[in-house]
Protein backbone atom coordinates (compact mmCIF):
# COMPACT_ATOMS: atom_id res chain seq x y z
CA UNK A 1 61.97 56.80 -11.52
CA UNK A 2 61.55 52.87 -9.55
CA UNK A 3 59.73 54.94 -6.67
CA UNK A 4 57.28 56.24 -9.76
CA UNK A 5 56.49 52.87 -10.91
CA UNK A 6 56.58 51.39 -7.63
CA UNK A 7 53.67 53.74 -6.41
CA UNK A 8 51.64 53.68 -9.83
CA UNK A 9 51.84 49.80 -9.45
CA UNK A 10 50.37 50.13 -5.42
CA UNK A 11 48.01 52.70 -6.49
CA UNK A 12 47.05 50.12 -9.10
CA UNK A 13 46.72 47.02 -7.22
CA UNK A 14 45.02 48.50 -4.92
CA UNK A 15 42.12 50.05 -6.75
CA UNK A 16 42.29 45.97 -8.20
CA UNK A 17 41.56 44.70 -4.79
CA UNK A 18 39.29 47.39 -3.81
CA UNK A 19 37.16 46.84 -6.74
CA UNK A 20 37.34 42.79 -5.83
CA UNK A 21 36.50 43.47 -2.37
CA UNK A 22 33.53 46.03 -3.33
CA UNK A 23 32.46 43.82 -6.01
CA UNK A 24 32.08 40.64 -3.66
CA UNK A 25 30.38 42.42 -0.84
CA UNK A 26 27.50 43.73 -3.80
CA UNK A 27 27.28 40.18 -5.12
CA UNK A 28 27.31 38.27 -1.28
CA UNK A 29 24.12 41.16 -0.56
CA UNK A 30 22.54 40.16 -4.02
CA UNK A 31 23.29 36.27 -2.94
CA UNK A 32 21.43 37.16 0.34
CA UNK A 33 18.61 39.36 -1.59
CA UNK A 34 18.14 35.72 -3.65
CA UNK A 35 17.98 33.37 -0.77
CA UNK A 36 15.55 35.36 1.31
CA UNK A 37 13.02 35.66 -1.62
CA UNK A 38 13.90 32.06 -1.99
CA UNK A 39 12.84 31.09 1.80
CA UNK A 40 9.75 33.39 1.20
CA UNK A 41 8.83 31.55 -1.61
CA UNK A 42 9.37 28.60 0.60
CA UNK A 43 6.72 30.00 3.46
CA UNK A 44 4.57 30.65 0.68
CA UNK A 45 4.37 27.27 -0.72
CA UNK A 46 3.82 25.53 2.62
CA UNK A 47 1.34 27.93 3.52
CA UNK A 48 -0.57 26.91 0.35
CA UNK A 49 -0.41 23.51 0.91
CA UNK A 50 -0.31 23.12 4.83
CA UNK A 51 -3.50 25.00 5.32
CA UNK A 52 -6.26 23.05 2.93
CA UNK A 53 -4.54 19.78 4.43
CA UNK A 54 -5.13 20.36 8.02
CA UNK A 55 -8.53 22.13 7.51
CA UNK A 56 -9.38 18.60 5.99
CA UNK A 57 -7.81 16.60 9.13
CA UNK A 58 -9.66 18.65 11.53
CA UNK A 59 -13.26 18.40 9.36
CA UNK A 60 -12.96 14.72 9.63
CA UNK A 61 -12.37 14.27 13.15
CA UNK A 62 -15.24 16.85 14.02
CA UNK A 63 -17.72 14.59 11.57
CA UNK A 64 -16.05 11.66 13.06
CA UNK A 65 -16.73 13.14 16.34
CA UNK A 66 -20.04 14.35 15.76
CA UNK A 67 -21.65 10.13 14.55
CA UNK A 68 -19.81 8.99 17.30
CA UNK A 69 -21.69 11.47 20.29
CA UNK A 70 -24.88 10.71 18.13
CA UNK A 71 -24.58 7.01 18.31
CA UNK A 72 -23.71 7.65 22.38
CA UNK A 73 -26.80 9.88 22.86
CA UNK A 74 -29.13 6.98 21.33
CA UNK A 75 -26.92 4.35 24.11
CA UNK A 76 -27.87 6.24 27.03
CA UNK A 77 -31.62 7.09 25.74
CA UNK A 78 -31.97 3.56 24.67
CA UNK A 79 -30.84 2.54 28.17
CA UNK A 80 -33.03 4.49 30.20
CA UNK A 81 -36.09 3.01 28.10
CA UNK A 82 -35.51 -0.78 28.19
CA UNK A 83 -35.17 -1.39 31.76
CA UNK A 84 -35.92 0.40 35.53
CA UNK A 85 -33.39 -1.59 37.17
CA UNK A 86 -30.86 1.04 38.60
CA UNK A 87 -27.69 -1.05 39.22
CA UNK A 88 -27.88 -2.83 35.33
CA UNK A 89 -28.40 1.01 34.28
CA UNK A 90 -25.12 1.78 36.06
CA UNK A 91 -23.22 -1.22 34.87
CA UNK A 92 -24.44 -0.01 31.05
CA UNK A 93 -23.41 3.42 31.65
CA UNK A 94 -19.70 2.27 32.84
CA UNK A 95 -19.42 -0.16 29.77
CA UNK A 96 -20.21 2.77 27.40
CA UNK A 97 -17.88 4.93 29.43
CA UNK A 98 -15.20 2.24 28.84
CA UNK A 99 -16.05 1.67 25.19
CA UNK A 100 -16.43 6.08 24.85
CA UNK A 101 -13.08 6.74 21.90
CA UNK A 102 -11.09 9.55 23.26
CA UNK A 103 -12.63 12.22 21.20
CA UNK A 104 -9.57 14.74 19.82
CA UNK A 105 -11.60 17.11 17.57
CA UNK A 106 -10.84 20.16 19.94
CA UNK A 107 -7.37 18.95 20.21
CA UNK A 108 -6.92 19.11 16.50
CA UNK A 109 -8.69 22.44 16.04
CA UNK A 110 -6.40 23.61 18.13
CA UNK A 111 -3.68 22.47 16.53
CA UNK A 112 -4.76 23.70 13.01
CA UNK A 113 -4.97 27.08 14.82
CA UNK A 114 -1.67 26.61 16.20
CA UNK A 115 0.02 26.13 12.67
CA UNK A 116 -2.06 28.26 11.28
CA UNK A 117 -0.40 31.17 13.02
CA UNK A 118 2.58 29.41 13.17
CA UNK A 119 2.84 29.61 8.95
CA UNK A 120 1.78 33.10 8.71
CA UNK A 121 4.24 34.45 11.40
CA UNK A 122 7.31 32.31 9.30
CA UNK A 123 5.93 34.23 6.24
CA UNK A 124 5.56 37.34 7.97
CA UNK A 125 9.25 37.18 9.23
CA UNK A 126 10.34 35.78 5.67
CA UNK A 127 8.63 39.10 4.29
CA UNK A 128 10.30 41.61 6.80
CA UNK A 129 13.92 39.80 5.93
CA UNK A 130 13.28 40.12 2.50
CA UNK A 131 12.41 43.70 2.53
CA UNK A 132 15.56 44.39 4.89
CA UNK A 133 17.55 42.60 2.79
CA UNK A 134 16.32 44.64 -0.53
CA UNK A 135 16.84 48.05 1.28
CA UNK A 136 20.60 46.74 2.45
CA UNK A 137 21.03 45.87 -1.02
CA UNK A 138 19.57 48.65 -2.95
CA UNK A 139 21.55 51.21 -0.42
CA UNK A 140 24.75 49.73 -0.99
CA UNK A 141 24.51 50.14 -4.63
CA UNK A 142 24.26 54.06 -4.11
CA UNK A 143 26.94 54.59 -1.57
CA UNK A 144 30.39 55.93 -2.74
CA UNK A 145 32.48 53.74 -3.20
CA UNK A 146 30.03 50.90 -4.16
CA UNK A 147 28.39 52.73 -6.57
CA UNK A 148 31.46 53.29 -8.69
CA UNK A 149 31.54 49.55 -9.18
CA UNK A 150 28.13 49.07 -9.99
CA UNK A 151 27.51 47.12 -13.38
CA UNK A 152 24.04 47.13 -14.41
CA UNK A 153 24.01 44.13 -16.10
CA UNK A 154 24.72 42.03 -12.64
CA UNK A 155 23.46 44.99 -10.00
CA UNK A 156 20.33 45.82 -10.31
CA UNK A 157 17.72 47.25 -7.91
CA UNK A 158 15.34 45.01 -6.06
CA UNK A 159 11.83 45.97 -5.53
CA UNK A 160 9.99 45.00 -2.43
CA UNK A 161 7.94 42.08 -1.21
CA UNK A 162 4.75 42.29 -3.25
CA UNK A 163 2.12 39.72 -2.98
CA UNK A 164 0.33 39.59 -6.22
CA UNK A 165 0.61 35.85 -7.38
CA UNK A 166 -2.78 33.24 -6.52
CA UNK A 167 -0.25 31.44 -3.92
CA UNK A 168 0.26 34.93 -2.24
CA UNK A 169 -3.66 34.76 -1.11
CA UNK A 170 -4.79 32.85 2.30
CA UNK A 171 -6.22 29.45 0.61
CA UNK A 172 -10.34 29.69 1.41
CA UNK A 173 -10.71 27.12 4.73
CA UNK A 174 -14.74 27.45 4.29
CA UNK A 175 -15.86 24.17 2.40
């Protein structure tokens, strides 16, 4: 009769720790299912507010850019009309070659493009971990012995990365 109770009490602490052990792994993939929409959201939000800002930075160095070859061009023409005197044309041209500001507006277009790309791959991968994450999560729920431990309230199935929301768009650059 003890060997009876003895196994009904394994049998019964064991389906206890079973169930703890099925019931953590479903709540660590929710957890994960949470924090990757989370670092999505993240991507999503510096997209939105990364992009308009270095548009900006790069328009006003290629208008800073732009006066300052102007005001150059009207140097050099306004050079070559005062005087016929070759070396004081020279020595004018070096000065304005040592006064000429290191012009970076290809350096910064660049660099928008560069984090440009940079953001949409993050969100890309943020997206494809998401998803991964989802299926993981949404299979486990329907495998035996998962399933049995399902509660509905607390497991429920996750739908897929959907971009539907204003931030989800690619901000307009034209302005």
């Amino acid at each position: 009769m003890l060997v009876y109770i003895l196994i009904i009490a394994l049998v019964l602490i064991l389906i206890i720790v079973l169930s703890v052990v099925f019931n953590n792994q479903l709540i660590g993939a929710r957890n994960l299912v949470e924090s990757s929409f989370a670092d999505m959201d993240v991507q999503l939000l510096k997209r939105h507010e990364l992009i308009p800002k270095l548009v900006q930075i790069a328009s006003g160095y290629a208008k800073h850019e732009a006066v300052l070859l102007e005001e150059l061009a009207q140097k050099r023409t306004g050079i070559w009309d005062k005087t016929d005197d070759f070396p004081q044309i020279l020595n004018k041209i070096n000065l304005i070659k040592e006064a000429y500001p290191d012009l970076k507006a290809d350096q910064s277009f660049e660099k928008l493009l560069h984090q440009i790309t940079e953001t949409e791959n993050h969100l890309l991968y943020s997206r494809q971990f998401y998803n991964g994450a989802v299926e993981a999560y949404n299979s486990l729920q329907e495998k035996i012995p998962y399933s049995w431990f399902v509660q509905r309230g607390k497991h429920i199935k996750r739908n897929y990365v959907q971009a539907n929301s204003q931030h989800h768009v690619i901000p307009n650059t034209v302005g």
